[in-house]
N, C-alpha and C. Protein backbone atom coordinates (compact mmCIF):
# COMPACT_ATOMS: atom_id res chain seq x y z
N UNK A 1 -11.50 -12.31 10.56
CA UNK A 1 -11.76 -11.62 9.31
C UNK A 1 -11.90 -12.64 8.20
N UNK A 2 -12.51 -12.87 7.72
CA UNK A 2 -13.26 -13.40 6.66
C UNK A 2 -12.24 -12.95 5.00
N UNK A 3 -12.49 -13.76 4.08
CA UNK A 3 -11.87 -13.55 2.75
C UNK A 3 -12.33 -12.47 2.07
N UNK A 4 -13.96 -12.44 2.20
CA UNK A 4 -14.72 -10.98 1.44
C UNK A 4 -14.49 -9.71 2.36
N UNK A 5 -13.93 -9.56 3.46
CA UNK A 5 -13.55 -8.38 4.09
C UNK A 5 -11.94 -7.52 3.64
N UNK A 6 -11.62 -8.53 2.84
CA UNK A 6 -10.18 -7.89 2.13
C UNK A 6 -10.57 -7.57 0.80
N UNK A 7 -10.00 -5.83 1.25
CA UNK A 7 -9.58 -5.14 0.02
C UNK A 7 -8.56 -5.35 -0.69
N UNK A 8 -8.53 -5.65 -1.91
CA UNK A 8 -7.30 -5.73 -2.51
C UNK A 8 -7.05 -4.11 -3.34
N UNK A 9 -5.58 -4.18 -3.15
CA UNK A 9 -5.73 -2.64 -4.05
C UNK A 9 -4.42 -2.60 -5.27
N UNK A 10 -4.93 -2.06 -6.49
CA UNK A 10 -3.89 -2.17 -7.35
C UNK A 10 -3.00 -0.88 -7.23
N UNK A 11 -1.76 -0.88 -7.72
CA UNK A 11 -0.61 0.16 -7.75
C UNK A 11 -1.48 1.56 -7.97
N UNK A 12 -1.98 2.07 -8.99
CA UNK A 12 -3.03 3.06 -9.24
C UNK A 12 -3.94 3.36 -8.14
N UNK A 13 -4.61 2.15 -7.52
CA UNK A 13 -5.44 2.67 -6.27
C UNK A 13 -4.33 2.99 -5.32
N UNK A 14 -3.35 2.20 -4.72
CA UNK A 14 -2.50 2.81 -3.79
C UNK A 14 -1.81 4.48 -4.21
N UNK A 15 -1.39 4.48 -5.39
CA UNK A 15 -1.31 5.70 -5.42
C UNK A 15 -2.47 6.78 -4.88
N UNK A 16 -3.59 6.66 -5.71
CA UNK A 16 -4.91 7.26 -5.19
C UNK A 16 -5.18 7.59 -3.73
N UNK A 17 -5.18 6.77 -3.04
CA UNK A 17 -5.57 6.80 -1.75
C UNK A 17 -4.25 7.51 -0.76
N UNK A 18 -2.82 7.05 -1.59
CA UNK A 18 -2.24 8.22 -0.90
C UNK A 18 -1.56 9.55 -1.16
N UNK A 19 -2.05 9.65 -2.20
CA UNK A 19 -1.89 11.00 -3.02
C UNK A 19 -0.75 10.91 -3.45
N UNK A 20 0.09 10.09 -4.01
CA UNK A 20 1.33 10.14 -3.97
C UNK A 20 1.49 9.10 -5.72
N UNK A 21 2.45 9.54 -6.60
CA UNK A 21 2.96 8.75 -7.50
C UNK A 21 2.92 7.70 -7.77
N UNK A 22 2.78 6.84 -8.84
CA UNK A 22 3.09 5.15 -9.05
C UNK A 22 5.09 5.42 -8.80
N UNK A 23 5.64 5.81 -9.10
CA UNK A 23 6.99 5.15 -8.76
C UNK A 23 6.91 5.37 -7.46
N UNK A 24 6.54 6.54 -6.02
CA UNK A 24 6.61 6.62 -4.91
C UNK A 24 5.92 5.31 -4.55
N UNK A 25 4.66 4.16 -5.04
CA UNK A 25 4.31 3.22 -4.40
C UNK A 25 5.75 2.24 -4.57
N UNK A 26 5.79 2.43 -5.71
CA UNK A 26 6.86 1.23 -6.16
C UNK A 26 8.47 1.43 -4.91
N UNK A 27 8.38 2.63 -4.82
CA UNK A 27 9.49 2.74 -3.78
C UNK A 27 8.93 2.60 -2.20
N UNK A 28 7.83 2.93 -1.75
CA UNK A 28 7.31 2.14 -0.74
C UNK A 28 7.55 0.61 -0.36
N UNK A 29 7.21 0.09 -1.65
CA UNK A 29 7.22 -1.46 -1.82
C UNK A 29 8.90 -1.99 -1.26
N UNK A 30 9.58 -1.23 -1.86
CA UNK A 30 10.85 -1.50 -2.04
C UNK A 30 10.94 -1.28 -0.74
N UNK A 31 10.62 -0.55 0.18
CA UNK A 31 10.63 -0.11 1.88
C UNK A 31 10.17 -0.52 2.77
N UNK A 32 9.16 -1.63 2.47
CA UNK A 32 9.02 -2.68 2.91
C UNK A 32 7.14 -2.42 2.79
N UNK A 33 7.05 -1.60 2.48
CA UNK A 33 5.23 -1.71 2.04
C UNK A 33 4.65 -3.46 1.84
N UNK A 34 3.63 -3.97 2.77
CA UNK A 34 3.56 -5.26 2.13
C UNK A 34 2.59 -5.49 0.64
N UNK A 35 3.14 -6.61 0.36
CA UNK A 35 2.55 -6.63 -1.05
C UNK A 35 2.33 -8.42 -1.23
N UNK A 36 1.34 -8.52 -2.33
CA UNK A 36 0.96 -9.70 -2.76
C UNK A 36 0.94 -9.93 -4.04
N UNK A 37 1.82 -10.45 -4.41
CA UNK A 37 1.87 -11.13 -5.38
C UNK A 37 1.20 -12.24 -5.97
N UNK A 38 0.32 -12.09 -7.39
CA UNK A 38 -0.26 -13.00 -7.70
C UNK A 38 0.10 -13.73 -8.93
N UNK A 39 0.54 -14.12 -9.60
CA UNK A 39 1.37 -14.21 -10.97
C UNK A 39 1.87 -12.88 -11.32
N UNK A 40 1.23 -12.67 -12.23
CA UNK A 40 2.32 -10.91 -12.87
C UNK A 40 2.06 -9.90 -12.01
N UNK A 41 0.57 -10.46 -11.22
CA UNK A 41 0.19 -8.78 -10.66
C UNK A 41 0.73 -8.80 -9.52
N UNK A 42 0.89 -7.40 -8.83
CA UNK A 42 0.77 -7.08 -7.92
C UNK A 42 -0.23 -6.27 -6.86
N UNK A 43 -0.46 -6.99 -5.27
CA UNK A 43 -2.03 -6.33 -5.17
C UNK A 43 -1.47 -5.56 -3.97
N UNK A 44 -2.08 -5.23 -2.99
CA UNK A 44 -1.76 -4.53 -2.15
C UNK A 44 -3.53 -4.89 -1.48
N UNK A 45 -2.57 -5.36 0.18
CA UNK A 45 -4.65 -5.55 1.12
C UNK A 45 -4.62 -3.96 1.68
N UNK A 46 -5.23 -3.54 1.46
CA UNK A 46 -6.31 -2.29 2.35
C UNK A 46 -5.69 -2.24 3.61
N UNK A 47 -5.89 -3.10 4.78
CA UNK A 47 -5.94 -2.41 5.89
C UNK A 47 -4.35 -2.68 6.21
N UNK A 48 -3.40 -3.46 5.47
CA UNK A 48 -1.82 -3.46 5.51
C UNK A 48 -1.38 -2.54 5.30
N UNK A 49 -1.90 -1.94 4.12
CA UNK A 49 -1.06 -0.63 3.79
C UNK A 49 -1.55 0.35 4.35
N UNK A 50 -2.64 0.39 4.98
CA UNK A 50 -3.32 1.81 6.26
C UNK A 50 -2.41 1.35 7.48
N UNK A 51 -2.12 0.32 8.10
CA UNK A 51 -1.50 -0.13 9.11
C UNK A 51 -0.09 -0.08 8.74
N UNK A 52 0.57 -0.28 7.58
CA UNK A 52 2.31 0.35 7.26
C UNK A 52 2.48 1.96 7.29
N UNK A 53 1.42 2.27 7.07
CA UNK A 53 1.84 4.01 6.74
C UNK A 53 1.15 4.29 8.12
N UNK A 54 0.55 4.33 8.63
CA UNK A 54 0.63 4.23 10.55
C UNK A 54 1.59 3.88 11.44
N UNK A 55 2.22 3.08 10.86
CA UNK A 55 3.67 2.22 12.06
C UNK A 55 4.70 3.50 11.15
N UNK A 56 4.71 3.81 10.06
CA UNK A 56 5.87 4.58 9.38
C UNK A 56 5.78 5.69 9.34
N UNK A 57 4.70 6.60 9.84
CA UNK A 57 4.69 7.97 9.35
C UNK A 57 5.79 8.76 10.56
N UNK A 58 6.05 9.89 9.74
CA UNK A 58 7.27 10.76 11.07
C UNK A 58 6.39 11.80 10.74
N UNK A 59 6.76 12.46 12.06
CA UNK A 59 6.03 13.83 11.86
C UNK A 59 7.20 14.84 11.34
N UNK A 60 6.89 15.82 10.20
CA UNK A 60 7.57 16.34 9.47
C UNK A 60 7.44 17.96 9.91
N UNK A 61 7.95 18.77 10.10
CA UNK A 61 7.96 20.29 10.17
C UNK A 61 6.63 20.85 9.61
N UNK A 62 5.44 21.28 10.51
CA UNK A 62 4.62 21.76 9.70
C UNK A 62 4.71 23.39 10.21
């Protein structure tokens, strides 16, 4: 995989994509969501966080 094949995604897009809150990412993170740090920011790659919430999901009572 190549450098231009990574998505980077900001807190707002991770929320987006998983329908879920900026503090729920921020508590992901805290759960071991991986993350990248670049000076102040924080990024998040694309197919890490599709591949953390795949290794983490439980199946819940539907």
């Amino acid at each position: 995989m190549s450098t231009t094949d990574i998505k980077f995604l900001t807190i707002d897009d991770v929320s987006e994509m998983l329908q879920v809150t900026r503090s729920t990412v921020y508590n992901l993170k805290k759960r071991g969501l991986p993350f990248i740090k670049l000076g102040k920011n924080i990024r998040f790659d694309q197919k890490e966080v599709v591949d953390w919430v795949k290794a983490n999901r439980t199946e819940g009572d539907l």
